[in-house]
N, C-alpha and C. Protein backbone atom coordinates (compact mmCIF):
# COMPACT_ATOMS: atom_id res chain seq x y z
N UNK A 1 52.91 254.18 85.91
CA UNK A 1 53.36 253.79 84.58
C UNK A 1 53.95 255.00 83.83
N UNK A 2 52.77 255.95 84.47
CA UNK A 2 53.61 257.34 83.44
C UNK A 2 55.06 257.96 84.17
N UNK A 3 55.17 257.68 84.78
CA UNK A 3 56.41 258.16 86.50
C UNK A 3 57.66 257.18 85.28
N UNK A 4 57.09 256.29 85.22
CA UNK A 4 58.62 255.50 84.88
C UNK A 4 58.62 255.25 83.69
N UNK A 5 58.00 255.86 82.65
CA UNK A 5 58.30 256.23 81.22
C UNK A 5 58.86 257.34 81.25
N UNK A 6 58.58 258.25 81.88
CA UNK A 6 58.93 259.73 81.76
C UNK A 6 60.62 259.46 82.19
N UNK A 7 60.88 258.93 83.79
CA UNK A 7 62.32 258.53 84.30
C UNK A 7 63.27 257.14 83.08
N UNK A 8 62.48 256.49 82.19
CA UNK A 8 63.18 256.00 81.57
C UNK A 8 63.58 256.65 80.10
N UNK A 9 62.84 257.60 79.83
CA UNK A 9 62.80 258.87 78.74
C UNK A 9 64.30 259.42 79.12
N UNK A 10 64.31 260.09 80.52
CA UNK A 10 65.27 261.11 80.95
C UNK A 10 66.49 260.53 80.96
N UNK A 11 66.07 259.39 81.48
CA UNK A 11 67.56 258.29 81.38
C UNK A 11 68.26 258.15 80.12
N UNK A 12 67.96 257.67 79.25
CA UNK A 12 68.17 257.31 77.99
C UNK A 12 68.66 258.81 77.13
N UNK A 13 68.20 259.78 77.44
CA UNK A 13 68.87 260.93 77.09
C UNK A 13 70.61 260.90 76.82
N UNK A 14 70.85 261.05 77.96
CA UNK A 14 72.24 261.35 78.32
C UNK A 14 73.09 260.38 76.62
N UNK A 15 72.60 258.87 77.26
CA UNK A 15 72.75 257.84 76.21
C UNK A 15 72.71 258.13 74.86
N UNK A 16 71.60 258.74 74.55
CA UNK A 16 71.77 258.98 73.21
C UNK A 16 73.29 260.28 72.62
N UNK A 17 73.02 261.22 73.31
CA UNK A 17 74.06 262.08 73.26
C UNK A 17 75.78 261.37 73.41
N UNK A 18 75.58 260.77 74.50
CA UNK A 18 77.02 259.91 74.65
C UNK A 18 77.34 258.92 73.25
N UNK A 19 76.35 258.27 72.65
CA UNK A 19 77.02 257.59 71.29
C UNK A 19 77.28 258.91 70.15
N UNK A 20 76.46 259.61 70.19
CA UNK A 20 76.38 261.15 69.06
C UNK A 20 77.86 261.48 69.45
N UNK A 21 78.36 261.48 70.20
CA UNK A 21 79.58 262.43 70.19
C UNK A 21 80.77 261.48 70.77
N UNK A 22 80.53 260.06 70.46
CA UNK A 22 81.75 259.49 70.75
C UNK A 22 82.49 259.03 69.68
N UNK A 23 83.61 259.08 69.20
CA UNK A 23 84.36 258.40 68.36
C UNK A 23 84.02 257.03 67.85
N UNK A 24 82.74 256.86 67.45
CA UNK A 24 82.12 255.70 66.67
C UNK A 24 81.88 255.56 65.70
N UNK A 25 82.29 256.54 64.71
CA UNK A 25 81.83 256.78 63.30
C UNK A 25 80.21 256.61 63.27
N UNK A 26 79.80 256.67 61.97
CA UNK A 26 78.22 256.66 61.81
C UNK A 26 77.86 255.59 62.35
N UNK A 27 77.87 254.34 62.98
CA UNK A 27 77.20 253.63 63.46
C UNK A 27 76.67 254.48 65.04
N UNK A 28 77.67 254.92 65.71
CA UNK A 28 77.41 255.19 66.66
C UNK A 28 76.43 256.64 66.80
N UNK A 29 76.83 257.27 65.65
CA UNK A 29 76.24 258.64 65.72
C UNK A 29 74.70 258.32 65.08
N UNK A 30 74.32 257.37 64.28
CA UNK A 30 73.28 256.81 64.13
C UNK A 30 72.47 255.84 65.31
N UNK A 31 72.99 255.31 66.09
CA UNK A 31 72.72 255.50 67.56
C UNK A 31 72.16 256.29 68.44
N UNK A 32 73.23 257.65 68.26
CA UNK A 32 72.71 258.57 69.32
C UNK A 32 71.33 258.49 68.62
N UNK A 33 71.40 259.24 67.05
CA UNK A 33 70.30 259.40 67.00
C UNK A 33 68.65 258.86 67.14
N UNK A 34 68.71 257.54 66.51
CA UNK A 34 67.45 256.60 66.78
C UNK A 34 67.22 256.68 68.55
N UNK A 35 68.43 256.60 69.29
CA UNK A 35 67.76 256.94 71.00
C UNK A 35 67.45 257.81 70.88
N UNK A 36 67.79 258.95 70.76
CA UNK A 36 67.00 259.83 70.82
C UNK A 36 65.46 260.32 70.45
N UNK A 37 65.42 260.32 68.82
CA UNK A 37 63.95 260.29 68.44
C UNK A 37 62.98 259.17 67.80
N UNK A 38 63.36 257.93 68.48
CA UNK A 38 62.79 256.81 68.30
C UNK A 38 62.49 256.00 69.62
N UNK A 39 63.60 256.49 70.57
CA UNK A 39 63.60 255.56 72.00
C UNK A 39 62.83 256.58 72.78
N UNK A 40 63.69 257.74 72.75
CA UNK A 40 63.76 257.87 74.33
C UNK A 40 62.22 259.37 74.20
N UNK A 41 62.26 259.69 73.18
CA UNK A 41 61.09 260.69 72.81
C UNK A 41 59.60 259.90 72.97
N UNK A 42 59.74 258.88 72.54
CA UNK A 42 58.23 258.25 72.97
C UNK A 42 58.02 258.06 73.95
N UNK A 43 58.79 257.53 75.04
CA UNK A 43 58.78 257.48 76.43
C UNK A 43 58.91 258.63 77.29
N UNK A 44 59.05 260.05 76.94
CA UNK A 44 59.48 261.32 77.46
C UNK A 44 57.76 261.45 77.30
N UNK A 45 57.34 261.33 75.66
CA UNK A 45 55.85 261.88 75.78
C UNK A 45 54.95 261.36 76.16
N UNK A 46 54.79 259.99 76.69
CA UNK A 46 54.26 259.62 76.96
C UNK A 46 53.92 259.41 78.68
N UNK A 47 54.95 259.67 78.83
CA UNK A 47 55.55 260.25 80.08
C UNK A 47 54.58 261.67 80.47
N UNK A 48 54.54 262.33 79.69
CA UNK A 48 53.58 263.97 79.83
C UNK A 48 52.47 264.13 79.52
N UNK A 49 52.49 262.93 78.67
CA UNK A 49 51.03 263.10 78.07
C UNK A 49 49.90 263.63 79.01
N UNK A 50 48.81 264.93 78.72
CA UNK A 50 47.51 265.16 79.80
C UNK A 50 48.59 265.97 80.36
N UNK A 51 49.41 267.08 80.68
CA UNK A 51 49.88 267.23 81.99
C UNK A 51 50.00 268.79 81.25
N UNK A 52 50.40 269.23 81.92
CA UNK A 52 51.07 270.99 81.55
C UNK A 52 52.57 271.07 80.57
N UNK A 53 53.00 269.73 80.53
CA UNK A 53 54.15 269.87 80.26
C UNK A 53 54.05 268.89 78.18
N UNK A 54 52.81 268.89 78.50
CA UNK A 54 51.79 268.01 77.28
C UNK A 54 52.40 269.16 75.75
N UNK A 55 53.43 269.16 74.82
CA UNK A 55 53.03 269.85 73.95
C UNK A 55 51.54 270.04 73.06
N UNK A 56 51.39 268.31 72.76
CA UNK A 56 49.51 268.62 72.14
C UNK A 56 49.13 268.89 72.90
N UNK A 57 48.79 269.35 74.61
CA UNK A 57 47.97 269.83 75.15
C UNK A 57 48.31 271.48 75.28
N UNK A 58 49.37 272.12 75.64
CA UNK A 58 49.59 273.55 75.21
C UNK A 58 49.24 274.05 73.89
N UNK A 59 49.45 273.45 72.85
CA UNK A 59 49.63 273.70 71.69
C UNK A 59 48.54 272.79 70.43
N UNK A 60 47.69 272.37 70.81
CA UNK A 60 46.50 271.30 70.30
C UNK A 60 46.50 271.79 68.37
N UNK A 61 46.29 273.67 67.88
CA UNK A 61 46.19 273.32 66.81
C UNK A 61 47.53 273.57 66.00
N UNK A 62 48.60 273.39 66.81
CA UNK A 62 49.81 273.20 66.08
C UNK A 62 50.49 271.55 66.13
N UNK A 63 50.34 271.32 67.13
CA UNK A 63 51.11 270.17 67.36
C UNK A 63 50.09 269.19 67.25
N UNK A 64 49.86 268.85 65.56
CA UNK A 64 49.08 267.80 65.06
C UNK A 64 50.14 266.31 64.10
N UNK A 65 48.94 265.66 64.66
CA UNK A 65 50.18 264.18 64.20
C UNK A 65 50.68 264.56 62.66
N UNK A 66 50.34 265.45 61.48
CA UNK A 66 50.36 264.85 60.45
C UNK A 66 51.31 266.06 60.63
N UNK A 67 51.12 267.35 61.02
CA UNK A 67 52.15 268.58 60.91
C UNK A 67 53.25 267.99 61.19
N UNK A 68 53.47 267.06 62.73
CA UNK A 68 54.73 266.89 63.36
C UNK A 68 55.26 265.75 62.50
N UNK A 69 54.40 264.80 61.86
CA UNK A 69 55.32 263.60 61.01
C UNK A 69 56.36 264.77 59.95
N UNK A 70 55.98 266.01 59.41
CA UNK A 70 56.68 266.47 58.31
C UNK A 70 57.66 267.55 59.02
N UNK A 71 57.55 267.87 60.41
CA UNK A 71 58.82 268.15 60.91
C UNK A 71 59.89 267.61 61.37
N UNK A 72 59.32 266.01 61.61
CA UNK A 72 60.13 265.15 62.22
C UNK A 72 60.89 264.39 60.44
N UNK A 73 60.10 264.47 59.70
CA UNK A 73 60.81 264.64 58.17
C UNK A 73 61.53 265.25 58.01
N UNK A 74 61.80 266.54 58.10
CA UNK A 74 62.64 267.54 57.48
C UNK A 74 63.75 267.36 58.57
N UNK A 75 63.67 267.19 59.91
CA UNK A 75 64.61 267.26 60.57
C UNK A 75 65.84 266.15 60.33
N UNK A 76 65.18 264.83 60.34
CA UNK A 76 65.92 264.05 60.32
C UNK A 76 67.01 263.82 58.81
N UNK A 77 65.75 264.25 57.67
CA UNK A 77 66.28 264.24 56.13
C UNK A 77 67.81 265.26 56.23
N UNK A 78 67.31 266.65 56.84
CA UNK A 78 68.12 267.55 56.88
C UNK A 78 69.50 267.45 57.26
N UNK A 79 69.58 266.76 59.10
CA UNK A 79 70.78 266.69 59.35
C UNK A 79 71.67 265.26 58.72
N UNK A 80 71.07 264.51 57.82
CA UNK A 80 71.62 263.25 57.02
C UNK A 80 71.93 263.77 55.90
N UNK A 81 72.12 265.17 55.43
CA UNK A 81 72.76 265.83 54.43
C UNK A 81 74.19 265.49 54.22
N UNK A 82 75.16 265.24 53.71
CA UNK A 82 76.49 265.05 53.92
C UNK A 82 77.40 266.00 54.17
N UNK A 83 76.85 267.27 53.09
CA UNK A 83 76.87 268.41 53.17
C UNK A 83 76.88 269.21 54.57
N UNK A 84 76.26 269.07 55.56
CA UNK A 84 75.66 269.28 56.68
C UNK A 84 76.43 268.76 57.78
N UNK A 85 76.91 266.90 57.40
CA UNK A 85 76.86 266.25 58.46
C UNK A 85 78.60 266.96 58.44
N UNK A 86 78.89 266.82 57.80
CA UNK A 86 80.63 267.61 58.03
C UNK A 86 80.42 268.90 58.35
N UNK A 87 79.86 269.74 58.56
CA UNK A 87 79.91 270.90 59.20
C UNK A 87 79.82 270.48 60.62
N UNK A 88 78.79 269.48 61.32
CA UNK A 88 78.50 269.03 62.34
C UNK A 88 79.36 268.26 62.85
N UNK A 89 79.85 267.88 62.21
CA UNK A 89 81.19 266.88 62.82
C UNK A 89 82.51 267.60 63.34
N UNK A 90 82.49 268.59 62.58
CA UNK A 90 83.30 269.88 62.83
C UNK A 90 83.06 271.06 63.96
N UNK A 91 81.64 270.90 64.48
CA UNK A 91 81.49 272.15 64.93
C UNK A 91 80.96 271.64 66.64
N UNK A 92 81.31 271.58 67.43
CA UNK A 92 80.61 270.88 68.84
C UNK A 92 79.06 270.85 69.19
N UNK A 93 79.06 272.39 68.89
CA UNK A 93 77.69 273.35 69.03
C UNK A 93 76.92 272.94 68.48
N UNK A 94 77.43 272.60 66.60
CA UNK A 94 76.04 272.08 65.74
C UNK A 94 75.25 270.26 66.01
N UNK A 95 76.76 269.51 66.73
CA UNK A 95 76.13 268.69 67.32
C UNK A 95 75.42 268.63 68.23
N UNK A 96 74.91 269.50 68.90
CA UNK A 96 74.41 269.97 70.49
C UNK A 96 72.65 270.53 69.92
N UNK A 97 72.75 271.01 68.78
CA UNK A 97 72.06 271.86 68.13
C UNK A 97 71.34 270.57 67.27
N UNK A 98 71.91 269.52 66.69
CA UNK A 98 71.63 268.27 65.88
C UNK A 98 70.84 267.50 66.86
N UNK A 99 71.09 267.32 67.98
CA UNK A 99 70.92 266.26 69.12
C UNK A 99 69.78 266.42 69.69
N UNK A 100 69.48 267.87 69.90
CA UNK A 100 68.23 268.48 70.65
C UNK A 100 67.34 268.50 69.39
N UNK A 101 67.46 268.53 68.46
CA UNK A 101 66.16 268.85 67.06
C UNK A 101 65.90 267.52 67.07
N UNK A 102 66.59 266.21 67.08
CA UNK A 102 66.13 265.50 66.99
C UNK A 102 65.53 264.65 67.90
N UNK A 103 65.59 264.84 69.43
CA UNK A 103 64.81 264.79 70.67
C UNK A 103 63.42 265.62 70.57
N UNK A 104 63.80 266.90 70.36
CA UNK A 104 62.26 267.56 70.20
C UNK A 104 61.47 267.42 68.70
N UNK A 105 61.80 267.06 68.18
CA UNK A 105 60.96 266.42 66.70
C UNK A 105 60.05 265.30 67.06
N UNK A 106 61.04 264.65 67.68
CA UNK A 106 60.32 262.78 68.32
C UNK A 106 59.04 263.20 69.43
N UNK A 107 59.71 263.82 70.36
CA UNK A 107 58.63 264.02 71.33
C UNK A 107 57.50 264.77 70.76
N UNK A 108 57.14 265.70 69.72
CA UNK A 108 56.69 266.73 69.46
C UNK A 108 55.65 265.61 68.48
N UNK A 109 56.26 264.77 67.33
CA UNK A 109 55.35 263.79 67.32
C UNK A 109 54.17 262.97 68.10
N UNK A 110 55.15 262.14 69.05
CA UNK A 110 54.94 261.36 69.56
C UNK A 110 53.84 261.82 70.89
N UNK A 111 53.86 263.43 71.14
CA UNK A 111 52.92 263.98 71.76
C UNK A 111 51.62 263.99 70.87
N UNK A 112 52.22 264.35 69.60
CA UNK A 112 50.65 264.83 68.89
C UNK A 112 49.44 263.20 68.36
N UNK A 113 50.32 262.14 68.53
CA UNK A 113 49.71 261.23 68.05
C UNK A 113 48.86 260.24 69.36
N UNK A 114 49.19 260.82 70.37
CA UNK A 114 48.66 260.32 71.53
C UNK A 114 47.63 260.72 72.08
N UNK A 115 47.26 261.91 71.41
CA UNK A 115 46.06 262.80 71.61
C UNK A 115 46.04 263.77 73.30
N UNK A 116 45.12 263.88 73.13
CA UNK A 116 44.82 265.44 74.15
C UNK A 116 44.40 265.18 75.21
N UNK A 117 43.88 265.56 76.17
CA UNK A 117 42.79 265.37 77.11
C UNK A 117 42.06 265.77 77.28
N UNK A 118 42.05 267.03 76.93
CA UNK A 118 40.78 268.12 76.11
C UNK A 118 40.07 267.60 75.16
N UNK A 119 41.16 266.98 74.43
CA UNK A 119 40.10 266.44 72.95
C UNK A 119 39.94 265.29 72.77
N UNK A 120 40.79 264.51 74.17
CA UNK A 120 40.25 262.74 74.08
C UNK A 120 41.43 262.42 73.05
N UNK A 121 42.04 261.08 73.87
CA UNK A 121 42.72 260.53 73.12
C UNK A 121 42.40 259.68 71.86
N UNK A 122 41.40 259.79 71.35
CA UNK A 122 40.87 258.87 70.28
C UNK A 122 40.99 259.98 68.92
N UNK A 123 41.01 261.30 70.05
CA UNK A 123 40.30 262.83 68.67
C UNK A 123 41.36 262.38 67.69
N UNK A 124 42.55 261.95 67.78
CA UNK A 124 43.86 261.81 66.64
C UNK A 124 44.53 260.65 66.40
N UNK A 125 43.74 259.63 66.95
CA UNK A 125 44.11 258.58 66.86
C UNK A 125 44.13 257.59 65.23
N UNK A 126 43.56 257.88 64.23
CA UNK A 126 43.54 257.78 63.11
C UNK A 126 44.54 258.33 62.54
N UNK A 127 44.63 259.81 62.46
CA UNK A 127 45.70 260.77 61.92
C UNK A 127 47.35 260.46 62.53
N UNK A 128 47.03 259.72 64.14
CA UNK A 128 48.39 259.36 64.86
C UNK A 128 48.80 257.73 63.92
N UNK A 129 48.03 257.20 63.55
CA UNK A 129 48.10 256.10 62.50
C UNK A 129 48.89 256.35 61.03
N UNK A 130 48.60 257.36 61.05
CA UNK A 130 49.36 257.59 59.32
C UNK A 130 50.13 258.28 59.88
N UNK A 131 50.57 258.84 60.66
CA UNK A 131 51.53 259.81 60.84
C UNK A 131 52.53 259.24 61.33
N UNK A 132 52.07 258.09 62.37
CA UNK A 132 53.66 257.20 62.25
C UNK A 132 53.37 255.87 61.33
N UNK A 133 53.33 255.67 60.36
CA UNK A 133 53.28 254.86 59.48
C UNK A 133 53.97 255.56 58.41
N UNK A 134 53.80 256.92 58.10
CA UNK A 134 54.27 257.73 57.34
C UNK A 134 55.79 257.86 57.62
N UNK A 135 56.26 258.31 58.50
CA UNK A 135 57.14 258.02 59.60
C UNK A 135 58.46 257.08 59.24
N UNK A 136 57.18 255.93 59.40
CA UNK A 136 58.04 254.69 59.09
C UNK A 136 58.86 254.57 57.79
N UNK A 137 58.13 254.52 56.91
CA UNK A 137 58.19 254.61 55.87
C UNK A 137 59.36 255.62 55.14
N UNK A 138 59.34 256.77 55.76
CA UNK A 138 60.36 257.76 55.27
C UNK A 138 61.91 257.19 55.85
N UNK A 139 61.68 256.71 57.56
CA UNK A 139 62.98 256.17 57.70
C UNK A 139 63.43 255.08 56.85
N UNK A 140 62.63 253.89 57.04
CA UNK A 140 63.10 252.83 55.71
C UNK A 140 64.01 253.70 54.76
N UNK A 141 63.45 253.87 54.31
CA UNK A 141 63.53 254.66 52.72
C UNK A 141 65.47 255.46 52.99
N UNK A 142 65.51 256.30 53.94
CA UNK A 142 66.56 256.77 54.44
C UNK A 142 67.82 255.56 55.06
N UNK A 143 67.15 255.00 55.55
CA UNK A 143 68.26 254.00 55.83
C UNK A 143 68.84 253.16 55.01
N UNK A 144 67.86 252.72 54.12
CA UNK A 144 68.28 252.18 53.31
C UNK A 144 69.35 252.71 51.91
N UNK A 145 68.71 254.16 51.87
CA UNK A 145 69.71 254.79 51.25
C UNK A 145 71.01 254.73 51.52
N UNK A 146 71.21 255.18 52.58
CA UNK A 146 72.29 255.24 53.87
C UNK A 146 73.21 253.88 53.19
N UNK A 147 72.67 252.55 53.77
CA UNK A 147 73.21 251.76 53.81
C UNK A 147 73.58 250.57 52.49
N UNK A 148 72.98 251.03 51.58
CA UNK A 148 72.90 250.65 50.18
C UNK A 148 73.75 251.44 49.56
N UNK A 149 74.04 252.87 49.54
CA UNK A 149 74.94 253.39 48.85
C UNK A 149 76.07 252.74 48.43
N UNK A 150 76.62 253.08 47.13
CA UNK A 150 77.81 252.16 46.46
C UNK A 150 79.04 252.67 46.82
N UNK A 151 79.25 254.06 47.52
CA UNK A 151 80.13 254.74 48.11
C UNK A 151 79.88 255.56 49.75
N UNK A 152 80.85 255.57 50.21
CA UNK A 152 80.86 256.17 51.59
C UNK A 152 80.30 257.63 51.59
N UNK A 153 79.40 258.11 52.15
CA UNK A 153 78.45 259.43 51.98
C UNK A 153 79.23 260.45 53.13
N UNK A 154 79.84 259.52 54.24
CA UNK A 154 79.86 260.66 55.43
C UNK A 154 81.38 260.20 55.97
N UNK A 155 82.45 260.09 54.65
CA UNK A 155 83.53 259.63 54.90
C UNK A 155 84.48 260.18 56.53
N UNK A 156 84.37 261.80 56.43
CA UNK A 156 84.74 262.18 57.32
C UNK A 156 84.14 261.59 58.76
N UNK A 157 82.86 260.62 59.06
CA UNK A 157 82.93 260.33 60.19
C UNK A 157 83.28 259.02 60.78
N UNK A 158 84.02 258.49 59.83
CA UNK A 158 84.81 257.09 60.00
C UNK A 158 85.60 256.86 61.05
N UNK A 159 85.48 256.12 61.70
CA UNK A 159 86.52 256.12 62.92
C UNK A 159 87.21 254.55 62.59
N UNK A 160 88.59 254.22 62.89
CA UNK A 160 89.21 252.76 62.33
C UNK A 160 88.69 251.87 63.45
N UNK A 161 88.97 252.66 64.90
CA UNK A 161 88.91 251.90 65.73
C UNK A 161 88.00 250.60 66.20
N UNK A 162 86.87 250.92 65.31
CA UNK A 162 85.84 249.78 65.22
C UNK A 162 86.03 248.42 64.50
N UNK A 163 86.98 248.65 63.47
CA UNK A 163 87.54 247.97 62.92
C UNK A 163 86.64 247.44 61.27
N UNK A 164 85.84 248.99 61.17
CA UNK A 164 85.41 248.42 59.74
C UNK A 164 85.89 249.50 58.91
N UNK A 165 85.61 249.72 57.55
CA UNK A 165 86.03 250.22 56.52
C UNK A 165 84.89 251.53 56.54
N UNK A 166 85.42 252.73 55.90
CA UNK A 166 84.17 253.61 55.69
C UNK A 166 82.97 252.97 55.24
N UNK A 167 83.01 252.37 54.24
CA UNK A 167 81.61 251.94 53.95
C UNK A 167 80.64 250.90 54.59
N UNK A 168 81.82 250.01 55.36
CA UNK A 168 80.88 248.88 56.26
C UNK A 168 80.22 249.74 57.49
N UNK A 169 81.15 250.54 57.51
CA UNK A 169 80.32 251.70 58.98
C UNK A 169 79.26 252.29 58.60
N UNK A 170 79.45 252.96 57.35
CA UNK A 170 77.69 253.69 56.83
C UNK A 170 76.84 252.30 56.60
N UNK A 171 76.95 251.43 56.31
CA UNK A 171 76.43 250.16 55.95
C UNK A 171 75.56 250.04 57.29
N UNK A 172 76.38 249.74 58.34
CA UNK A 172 75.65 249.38 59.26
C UNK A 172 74.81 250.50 60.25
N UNK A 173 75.55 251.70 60.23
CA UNK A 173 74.82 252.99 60.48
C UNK A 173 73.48 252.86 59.71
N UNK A 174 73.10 252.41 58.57
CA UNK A 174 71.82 252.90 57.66
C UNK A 174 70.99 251.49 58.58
N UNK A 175 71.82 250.34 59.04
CA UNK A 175 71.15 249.10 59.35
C UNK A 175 70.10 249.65 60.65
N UNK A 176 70.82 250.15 61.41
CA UNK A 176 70.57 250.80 62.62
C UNK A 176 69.47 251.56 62.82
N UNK A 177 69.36 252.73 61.64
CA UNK A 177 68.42 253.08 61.50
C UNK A 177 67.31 252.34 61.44
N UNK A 178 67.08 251.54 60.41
CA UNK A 178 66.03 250.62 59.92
C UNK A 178 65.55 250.01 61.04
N UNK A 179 66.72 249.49 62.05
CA UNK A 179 65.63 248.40 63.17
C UNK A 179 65.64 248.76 64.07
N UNK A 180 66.32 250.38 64.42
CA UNK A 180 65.59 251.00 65.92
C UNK A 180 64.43 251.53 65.44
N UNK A 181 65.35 253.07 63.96
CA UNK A 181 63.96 253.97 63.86
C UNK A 181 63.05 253.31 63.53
N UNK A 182 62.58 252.99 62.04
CA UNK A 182 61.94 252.27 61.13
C UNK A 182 61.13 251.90 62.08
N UNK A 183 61.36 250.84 63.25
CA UNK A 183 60.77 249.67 63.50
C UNK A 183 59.95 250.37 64.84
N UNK A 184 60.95 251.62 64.98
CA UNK A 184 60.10 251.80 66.43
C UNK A 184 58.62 252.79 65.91
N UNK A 185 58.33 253.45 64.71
CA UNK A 185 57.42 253.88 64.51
C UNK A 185 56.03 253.08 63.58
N UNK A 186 56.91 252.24 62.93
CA UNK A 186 56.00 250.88 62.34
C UNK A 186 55.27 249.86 63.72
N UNK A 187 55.88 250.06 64.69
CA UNK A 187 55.60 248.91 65.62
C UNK A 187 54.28 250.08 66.48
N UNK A 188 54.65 251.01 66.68
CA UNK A 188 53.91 252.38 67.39
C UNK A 188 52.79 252.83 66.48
N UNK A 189 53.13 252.30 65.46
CA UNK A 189 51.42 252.41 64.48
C UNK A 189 50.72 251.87 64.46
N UNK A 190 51.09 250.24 64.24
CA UNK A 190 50.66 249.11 64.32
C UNK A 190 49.91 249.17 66.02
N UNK A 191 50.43 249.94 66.71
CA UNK A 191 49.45 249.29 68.22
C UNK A 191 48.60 250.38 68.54
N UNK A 192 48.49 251.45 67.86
CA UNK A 192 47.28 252.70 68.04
C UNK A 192 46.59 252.18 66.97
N UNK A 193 46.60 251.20 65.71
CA UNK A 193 45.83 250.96 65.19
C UNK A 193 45.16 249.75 65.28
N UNK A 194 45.67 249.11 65.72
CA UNK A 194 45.13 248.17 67.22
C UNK A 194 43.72 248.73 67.74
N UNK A 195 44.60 249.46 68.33
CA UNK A 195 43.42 250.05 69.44
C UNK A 195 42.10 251.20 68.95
N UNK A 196 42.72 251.63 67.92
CA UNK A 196 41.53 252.40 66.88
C UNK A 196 40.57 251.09 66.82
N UNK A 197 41.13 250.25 66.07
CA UNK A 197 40.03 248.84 65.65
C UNK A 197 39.04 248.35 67.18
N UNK A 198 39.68 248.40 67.74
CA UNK A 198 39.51 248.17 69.57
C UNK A 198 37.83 248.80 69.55
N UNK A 199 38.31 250.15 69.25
CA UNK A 199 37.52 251.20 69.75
C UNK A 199 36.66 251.28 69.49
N UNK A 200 36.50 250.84 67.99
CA UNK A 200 35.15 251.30 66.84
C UNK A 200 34.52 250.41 66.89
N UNK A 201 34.75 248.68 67.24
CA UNK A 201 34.11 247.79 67.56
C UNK A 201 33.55 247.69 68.55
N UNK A 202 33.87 248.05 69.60
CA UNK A 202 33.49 248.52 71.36
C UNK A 202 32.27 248.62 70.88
């Protein structure tokens, strides 16, 4: 099971990068991103989880669910700057540099909320509860910004060829967010807290 999370992690890589840098305007570059630290990062860590290659297991009192929910905050808030996102749109490198922060943010989470093997997967299983619930919550909040705005935020990444208008593209870019990211860390809370309830009743 862990063999073919980890190979469907690696897979999905490439994927995410291929919408990030294709002529899709923000829908697509909102794509890369949710594969990346919504798809393919939970399945990479989960994939490692227990192993040498375990960030919470190298790294146990850094790579804690509630530290990594507020890096995986800043990262994502950061490169949705507008300010930012046109430097990145401009620069190859900073997309290369955008793409990987937001792969290792996800995994770096998604390691810490799965717990240890040293410390038992239950040791963070509460804290892995608010931390992607927290999570959740911040994407909502972002996407919806995104896609509610009364004007186009990231005009420069409009592409015609899709055949919508700058703003129907951020429109649906912010949509995107909401029901990959949003949903993939609301749904990933909802089932460790599941299993917290599981546990304590046992």
């Amino acid at each position: 099971m862990r063999r073919a999370s980890l190979a469907a992690g690696v897979a999905l890589v490439p994927s995410g990068w291929a919408f990030a840098a294709a002529p899709l305007g923000m829908v697509g570059h909102m794509a890369g991103h949710m594969i990346a630290v919504a798809v393919a990062a939970p399945l990479l860590a989960y994939g490692v989880a227990g192993t040498r290659y375990d960030p919470a297991e190298r790294w146990p009192a850094i790579v804690t669910p509630l530290a990594m929910s507020l890096v995986e905050l800043v990262v994502v808030w950061l490169w949705h700057l507008p300010a930012l996102r046109l430097g990145v749109d401009s620069q190859p490198l900073a997309l290369v540099v955008e793409q990987a922060s937001f792969l290792a943010a996800g995994v770096l989470l998604w390691s810490a909320v799965l717990g240890t093997a040293t410390g038992g997967a239950s040791d963070r299983r509460a804290a892995g509860v608010a931390a992607l619930l927290l999570t959740s919550m911040h994407m909502t909040l972002l996407g919806a910004l995104v896609g509610l705005a009364p004007r186009p935020l990231y005009a420069a990444m409009h592409h015609a060829g899709h055949g919508l208008d700058t703003l129907e593209d951020q429109q649906l870019g912010g949509v995107v967010m909401l029901l990959v990211g949003a949903a993939s860390y609301f749904i990933g809370g909802l089932a460790m807290l599941a299993g917290l309830l599981r546990t304590r009743t046992a």
